[in-house]
C-alpha atoms as a PDB file:
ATOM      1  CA  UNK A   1     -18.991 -96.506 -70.317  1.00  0.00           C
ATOM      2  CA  UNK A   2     -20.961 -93.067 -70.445  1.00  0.00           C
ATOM      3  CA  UNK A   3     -22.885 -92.456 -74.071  1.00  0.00           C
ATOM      4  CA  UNK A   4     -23.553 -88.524 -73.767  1.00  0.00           C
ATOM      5  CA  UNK A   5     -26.129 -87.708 -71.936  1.00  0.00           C
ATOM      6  CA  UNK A   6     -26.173 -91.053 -69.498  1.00  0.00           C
ATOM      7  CA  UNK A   7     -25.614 -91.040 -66.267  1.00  0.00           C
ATOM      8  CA  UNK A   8     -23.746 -93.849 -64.670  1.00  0.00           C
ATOM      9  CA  UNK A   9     -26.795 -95.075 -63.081  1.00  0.00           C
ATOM     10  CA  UNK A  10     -27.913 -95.827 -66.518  1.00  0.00           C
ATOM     11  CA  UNK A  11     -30.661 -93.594 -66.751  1.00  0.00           C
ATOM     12  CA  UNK A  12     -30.797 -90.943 -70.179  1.00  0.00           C
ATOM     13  CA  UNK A  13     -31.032 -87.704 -69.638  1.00  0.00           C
ATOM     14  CA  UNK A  14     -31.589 -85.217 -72.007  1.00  0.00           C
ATOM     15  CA  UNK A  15     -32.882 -81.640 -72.163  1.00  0.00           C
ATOM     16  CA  UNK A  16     -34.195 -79.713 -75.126  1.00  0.00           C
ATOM     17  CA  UNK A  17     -32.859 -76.395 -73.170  1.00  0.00           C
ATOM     18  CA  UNK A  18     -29.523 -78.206 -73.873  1.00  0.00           C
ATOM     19  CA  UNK A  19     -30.295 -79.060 -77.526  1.00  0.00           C
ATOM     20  CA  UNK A  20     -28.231 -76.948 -80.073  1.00  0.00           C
ATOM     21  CA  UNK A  21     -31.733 -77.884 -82.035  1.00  0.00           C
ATOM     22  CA  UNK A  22     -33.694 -76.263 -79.403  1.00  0.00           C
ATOM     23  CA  UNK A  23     -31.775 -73.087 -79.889  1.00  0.00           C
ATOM     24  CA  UNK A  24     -32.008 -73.154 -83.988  1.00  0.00           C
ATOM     25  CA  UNK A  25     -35.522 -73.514 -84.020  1.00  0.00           C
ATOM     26  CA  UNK A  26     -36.086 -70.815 -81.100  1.00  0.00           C
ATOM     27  CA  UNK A  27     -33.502 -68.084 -83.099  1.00  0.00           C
ATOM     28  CA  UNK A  28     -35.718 -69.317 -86.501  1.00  0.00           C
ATOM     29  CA  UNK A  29     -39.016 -68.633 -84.585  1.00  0.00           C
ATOM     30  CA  UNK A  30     -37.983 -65.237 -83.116  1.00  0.00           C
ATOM     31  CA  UNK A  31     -36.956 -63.828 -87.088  1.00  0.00           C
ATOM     32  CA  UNK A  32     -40.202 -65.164 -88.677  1.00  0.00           C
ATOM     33  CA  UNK A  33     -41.936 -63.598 -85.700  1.00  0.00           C
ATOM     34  CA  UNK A  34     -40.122 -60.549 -86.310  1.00  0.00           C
ATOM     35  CA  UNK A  35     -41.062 -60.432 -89.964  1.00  0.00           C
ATOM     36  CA  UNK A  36     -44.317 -61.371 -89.712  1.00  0.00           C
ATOM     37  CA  UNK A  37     -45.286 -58.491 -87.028  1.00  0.00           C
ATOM     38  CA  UNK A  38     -43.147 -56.417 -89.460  1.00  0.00           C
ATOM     39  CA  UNK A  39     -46.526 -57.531 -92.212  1.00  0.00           C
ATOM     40  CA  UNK A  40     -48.923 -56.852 -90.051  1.00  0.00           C
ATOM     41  CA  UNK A  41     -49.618 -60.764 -89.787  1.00  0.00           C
ATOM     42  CA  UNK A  42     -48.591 -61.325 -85.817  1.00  0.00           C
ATOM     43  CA  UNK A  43     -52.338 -62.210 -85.296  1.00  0.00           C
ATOM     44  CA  UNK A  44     -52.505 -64.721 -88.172  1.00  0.00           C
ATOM     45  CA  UNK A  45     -50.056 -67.134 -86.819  1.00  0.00           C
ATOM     46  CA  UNK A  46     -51.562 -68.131 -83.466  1.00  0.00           C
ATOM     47  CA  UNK A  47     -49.400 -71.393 -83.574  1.00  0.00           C
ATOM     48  CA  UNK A  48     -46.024 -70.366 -84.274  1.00  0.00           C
ATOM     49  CA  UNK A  49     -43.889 -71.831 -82.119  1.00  0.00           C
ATOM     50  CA  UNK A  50     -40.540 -73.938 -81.810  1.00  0.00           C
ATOM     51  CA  UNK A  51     -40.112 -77.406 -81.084  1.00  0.00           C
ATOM     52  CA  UNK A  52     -38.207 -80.567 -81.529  1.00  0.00           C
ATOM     53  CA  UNK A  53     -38.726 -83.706 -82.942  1.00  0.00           C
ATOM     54  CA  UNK A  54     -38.031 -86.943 -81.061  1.00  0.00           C
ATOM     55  CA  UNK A  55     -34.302 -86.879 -82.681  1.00  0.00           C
ATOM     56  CA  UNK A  56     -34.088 -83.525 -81.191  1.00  0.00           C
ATOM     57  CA  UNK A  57     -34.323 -81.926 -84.630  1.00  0.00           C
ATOM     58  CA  UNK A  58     -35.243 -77.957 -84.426  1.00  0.00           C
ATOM     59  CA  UNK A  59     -38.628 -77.594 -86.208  1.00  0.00           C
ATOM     60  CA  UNK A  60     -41.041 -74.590 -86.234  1.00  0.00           C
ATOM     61  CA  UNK A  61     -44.446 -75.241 -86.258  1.00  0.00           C
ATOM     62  CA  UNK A  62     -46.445 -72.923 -88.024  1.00  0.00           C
ATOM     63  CA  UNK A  63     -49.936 -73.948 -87.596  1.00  0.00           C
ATOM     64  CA  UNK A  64     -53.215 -73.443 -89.660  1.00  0.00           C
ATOM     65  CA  UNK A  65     -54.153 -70.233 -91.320  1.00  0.00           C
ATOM     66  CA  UNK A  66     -56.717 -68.966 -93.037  1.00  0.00           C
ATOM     67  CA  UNK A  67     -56.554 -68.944 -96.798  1.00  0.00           C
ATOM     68  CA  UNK A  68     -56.470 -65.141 -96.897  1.00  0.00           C
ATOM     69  CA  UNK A  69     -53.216 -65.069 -94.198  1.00  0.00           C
ATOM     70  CA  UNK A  70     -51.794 -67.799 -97.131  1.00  0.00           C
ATOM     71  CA  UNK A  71     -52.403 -65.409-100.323  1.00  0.00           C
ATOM     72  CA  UNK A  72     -50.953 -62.922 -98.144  1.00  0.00           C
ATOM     73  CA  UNK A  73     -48.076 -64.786 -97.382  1.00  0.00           C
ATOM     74  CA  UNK A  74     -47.317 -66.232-100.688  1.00  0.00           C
ATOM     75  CA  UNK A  75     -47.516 -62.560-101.942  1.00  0.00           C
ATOM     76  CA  UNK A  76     -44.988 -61.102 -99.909  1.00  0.00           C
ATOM     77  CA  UNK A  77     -42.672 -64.168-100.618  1.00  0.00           C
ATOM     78  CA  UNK A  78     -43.384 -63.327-104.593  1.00  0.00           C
ATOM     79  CA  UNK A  79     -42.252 -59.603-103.895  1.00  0.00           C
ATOM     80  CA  UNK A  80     -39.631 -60.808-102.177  1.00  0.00           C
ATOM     81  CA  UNK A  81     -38.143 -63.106-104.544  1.00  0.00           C
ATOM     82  CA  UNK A  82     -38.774 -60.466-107.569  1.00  0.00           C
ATOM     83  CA  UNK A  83     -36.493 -57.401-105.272  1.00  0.00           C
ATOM     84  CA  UNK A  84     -33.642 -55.946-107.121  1.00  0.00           C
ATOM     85  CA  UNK A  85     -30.940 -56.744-105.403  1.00  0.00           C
ATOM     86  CA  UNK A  86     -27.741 -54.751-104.482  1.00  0.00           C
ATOM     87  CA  UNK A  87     -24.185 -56.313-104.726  1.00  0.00           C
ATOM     88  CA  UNK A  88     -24.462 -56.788-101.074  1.00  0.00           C
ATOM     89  CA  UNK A  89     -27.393 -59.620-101.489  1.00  0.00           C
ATOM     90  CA  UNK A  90     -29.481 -56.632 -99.959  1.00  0.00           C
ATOM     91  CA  UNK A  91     -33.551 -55.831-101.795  1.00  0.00           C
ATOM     92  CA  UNK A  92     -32.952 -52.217-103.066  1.00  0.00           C
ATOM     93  CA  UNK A  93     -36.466 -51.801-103.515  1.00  0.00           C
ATOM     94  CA  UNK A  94     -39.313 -51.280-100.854  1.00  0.00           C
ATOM     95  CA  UNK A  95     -39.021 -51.508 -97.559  1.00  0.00           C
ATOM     96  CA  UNK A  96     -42.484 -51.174 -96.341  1.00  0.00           C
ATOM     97  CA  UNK A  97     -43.995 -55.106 -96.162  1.00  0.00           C
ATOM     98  CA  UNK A  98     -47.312 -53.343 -95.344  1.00  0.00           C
ATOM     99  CA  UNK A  99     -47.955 -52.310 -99.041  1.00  0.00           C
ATOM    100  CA  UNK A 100     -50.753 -53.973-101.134  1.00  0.00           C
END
């Protein structure tokens, strides 16, 4: 009997580039990326990256940052979460994640 991902010599094989995890966490990495250059905070996440957990679970790994990059961060969530919002699920308010 072959188990996915065995061979019939009985040898696992298994590749994260083959891991619908893999590809989660990578997609979930590129938008916070995106967003985060978008803030002007590219430089404060030196870490970010995707990965996988021995189950093959997507995860993103964040890193540290600096308690200012963290204010920073929980502000923009806070403006975030307090956007008008159109019909459409869409902020109606600023676009510009710049502003202080």
């Amino acid at each position: 009997m072959n188990s996915e991902g065995e061979e019939r010599d009985g040898i696992a094989r298994w590749s994260p580039l083959e891991s619908e995890g893999w590809y989660a966490a990578r997609g979930a990495t590129s938008a916070l990326r995106d967003v985060l250059t978008a803030a002007g905070l590219e430089k404060d996440f030196p870490y970010l990256r995707a990965d996988l957990n021995a189950f093959g679970h997507g995860l993103i790994e964040l890193g540290r940052v600096s308690p200012e990059t963290a204010e920073r961060l929980a502000e923009l969530l806070k403006r975030a979460l307090s956007c008008p919002q159109g019909a459409d699920g869409v902020c109606s308010g600023p676009t510009n994640l710049r502003e202080n």
